[in-house]
C-alpha atoms as a PDB file:
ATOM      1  CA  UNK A   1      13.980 -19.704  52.738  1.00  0.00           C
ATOM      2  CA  UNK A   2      15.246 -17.286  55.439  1.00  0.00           C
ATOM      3  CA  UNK A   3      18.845 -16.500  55.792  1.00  0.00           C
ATOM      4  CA  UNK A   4      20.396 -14.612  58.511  1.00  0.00           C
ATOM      5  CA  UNK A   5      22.940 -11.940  57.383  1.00  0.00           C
ATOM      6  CA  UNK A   6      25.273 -10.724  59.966  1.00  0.00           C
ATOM      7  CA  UNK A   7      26.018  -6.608  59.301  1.00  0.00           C
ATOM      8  CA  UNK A   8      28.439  -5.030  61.403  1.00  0.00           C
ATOM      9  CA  UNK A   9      26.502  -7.458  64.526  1.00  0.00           C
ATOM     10  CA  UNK A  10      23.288  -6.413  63.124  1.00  0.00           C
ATOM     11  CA  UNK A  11      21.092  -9.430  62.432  1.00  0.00           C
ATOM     12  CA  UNK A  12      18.579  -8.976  59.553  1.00  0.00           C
ATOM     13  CA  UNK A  13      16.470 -12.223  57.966  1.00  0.00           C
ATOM     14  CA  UNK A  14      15.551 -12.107  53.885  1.00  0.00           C
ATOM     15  CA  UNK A  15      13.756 -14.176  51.630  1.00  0.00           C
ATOM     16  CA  UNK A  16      16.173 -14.858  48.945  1.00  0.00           C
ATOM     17  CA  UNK A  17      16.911 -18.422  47.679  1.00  0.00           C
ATOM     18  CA  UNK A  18      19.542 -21.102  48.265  1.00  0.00           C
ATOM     19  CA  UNK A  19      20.906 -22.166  44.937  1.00  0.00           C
ATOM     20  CA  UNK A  20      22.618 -25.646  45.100  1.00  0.00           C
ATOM     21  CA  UNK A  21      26.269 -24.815  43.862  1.00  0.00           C
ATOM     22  CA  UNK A  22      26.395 -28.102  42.427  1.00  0.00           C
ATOM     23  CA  UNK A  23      23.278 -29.899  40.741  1.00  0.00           C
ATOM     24  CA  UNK A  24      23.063 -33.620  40.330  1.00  0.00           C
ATOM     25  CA  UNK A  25      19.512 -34.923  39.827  1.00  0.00           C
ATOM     26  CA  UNK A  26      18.519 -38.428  40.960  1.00  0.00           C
ATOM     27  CA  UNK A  27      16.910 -40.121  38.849  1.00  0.00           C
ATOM     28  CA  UNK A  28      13.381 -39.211  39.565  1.00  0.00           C
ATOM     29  CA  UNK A  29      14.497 -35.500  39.039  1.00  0.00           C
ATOM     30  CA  UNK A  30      15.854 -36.706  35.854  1.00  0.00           C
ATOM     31  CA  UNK A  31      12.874 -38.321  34.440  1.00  0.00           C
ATOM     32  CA  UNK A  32      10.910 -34.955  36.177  1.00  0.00           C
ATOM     33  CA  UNK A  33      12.967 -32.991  34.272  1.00  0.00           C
ATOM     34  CA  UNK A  34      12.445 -33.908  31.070  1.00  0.00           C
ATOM     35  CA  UNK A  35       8.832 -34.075  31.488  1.00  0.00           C
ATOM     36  CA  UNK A  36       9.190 -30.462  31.855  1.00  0.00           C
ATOM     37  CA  UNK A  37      10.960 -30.187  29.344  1.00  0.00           C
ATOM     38  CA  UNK A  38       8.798 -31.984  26.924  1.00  0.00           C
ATOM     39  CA  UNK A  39       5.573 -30.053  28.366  1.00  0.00           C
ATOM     40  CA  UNK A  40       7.786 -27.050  26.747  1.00  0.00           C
ATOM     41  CA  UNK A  41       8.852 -25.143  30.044  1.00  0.00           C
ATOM     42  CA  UNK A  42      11.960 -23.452  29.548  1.00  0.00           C
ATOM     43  CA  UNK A  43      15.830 -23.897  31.309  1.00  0.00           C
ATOM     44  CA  UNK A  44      14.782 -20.981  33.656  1.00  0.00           C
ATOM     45  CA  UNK A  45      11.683 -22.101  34.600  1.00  0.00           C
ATOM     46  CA  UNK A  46      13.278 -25.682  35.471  1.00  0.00           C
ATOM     47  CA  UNK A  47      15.892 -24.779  37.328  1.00  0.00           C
ATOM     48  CA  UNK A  48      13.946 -22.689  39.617  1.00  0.00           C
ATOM     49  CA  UNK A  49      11.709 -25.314  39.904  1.00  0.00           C
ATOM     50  CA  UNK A  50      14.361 -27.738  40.973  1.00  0.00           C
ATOM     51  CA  UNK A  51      16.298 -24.566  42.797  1.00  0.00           C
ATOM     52  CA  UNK A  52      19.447 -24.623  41.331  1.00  0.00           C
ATOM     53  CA  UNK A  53      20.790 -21.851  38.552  1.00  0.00           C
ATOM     54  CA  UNK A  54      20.238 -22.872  34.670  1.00  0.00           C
ATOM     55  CA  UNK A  55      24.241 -22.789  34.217  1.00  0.00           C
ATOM     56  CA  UNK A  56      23.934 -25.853  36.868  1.00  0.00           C
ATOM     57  CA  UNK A  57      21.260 -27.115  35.389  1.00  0.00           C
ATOM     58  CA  UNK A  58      22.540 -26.866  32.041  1.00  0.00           C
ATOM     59  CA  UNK A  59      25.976 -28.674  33.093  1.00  0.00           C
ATOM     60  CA  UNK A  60      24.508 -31.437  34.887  1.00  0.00           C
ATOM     61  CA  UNK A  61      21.631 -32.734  32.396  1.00  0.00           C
ATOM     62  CA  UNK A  62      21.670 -30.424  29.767  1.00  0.00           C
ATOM     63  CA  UNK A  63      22.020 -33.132  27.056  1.00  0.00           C
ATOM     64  CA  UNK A  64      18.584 -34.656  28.824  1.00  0.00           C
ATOM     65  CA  UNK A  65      16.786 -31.007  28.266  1.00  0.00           C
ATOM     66  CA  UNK A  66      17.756 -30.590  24.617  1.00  0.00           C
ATOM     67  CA  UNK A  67      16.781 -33.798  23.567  1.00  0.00           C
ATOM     68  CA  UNK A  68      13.232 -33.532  25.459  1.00  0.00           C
ATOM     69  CA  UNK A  69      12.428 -30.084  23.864  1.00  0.00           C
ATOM     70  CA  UNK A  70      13.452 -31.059  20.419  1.00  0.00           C
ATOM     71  CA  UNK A  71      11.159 -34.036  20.969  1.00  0.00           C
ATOM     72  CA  UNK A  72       8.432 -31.377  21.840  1.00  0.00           C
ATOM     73  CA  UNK A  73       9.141 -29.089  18.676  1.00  0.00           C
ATOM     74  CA  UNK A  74       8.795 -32.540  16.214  1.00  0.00           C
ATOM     75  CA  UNK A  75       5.916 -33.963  18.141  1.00  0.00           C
ATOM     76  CA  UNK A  76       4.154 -30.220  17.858  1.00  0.00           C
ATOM     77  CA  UNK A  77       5.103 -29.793  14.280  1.00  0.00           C
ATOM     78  CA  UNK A  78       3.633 -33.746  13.506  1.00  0.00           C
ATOM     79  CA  UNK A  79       0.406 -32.735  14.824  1.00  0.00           C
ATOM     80  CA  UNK A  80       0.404 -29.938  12.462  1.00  0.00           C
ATOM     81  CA  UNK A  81       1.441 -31.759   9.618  1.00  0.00           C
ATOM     82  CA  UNK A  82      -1.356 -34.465  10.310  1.00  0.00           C
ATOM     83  CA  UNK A  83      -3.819 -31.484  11.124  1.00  0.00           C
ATOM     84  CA  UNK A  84      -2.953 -29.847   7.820  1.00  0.00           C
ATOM     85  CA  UNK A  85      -3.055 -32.728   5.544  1.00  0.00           C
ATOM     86  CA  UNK A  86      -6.189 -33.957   6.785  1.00  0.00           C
ATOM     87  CA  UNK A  87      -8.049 -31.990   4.773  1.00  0.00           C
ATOM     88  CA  UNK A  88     -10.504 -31.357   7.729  1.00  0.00           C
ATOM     89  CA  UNK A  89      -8.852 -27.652   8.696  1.00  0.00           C
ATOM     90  CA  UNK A  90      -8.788 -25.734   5.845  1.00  0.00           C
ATOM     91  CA  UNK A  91      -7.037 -23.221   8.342  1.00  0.00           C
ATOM     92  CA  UNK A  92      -4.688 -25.046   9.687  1.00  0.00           C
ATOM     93  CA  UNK A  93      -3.769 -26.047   5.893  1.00  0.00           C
ATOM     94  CA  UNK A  94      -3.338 -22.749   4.830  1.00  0.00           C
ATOM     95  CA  UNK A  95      -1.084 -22.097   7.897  1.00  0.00           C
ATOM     96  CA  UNK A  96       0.977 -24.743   7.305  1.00  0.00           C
ATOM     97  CA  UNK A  97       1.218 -24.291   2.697  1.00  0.00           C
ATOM     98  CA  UNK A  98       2.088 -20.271   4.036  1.00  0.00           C
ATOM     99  CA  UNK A  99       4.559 -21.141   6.746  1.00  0.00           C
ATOM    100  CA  UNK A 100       5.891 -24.495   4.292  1.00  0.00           C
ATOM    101  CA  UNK A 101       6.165 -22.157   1.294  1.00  0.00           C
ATOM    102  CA  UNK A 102       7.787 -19.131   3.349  1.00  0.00           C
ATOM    103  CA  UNK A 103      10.549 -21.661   4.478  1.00  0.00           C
ATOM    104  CA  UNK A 104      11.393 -22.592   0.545  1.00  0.00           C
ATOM    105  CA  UNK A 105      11.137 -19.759  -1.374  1.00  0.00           C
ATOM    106  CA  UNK A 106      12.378 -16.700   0.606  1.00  0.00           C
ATOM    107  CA  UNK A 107      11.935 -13.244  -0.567  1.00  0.00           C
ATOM    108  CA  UNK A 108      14.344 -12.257  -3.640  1.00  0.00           C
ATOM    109  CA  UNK A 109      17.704 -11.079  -2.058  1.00  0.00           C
ATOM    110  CA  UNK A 110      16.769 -12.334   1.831  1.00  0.00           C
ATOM    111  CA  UNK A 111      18.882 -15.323   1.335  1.00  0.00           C
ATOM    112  CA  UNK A 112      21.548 -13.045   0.549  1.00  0.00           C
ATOM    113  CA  UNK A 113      21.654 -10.995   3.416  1.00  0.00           C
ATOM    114  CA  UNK A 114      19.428  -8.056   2.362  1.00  0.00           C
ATOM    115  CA  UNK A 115      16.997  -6.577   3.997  1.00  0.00           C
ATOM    116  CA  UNK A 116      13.420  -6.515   3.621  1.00  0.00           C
ATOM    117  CA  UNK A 117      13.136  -3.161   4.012  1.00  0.00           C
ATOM    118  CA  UNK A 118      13.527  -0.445   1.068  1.00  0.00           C
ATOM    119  CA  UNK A 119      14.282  -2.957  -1.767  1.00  0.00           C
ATOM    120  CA  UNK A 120      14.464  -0.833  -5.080  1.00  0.00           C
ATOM    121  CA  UNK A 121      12.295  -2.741  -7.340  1.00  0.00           C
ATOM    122  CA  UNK A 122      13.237  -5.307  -9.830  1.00  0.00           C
ATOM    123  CA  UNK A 123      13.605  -5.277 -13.444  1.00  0.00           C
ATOM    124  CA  UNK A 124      10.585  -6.444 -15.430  1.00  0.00           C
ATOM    125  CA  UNK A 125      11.462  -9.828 -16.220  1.00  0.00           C
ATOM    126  CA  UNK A 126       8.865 -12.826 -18.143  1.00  0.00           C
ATOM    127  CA  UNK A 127       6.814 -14.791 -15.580  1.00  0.00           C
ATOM    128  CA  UNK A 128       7.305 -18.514 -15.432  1.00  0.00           C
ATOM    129  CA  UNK A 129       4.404 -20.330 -17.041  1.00  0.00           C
ATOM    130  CA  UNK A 130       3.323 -21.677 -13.443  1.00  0.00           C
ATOM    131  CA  UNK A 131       3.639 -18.671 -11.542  1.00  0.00           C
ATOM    132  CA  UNK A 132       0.750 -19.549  -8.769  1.00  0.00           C
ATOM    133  CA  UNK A 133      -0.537 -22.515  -6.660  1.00  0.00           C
ATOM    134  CA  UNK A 134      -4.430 -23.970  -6.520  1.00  0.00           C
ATOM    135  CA  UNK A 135      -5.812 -25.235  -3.171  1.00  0.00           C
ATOM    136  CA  UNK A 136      -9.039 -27.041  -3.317  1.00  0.00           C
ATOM    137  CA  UNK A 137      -9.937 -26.552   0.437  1.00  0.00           C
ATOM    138  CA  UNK A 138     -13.505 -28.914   1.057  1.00  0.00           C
ATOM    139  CA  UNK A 139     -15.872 -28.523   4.130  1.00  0.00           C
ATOM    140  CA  UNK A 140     -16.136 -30.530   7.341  1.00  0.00           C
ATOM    141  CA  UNK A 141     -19.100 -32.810   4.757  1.00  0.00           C
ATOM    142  CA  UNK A 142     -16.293 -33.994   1.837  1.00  0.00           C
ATOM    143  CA  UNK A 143     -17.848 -31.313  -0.157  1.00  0.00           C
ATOM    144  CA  UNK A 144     -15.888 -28.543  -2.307  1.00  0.00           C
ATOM    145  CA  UNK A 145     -16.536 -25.258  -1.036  1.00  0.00           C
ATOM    146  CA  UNK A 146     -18.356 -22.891  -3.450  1.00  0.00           C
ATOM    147  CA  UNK A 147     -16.362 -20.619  -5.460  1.00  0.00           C
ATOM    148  CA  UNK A 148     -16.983 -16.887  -5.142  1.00  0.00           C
END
């Protein structure tokens, strides 16, 4: 949009945008909106769209955004979770037992507030008795894949 500045009586046009100070979607917008926000574009990319600031954004249907993009995380995390336990993407499997297993079992003395870096080591202590996992992973045929 072109805006005419007045300097001193010196006229000069730019190309900067006119923010509406005060956002209120119609309906339409609304429903637009969270399509956009379920497609996973974030709050800056959907107010711009809509030209208006996030902060306006965020005031006048922020509710309406959050929900949408949560819906987007769950929907993309079902997919996984179907994708994994399928047992037809041994990849996506071991993405999701890695990133699963990461979330329960943190690293000793991460879930207290320690860093990962430069940990003295610990004491020798006696292994559980089930101290690993097995994952029989099987090919796109049904078929067990060979052991090496």
């Amino acid at each position: 949009m072109e805006e005419t500045i007045d300097y001193n009586n010196q006229t000069e046009e730019t190309d900067t945008p006119s923010y509406h100070s005060h956002f209120n979607p119609l309906p339409d917008e609304l429903e637009h909106i969270q399509y956009l926000a379920k497609l996973g574009c974030n709050e800056n990319y959907i107010a711009a769209h809509f030209d208006t600031t996030r902060e306006h954004l965020m005031d006048s249907c922020g509710h309406v955004v959050s929900k949408a993009a949560h819906e987007s995380r769950l929907s993309i995390l079902q997919v996984l979770y179907d994708l994994a336990g399928s047992g037809r993407h041994p990849s996506v499997t071991m993405f999701w037992a890695k990133v699963f297993c990461a979330s329960m079992f943190p690293a000793s003395g991460e879930a207290d507030g320690e860093s990962s870096k430069a940990k003295p080591k610990p004491p020798a202590v006696q292994k559980p008795k089930f101290d690993r996992v097995v994952f029989h992973v099987y090919n796109n045929e049904g078929e067990p894949n060979l052991e090496v």
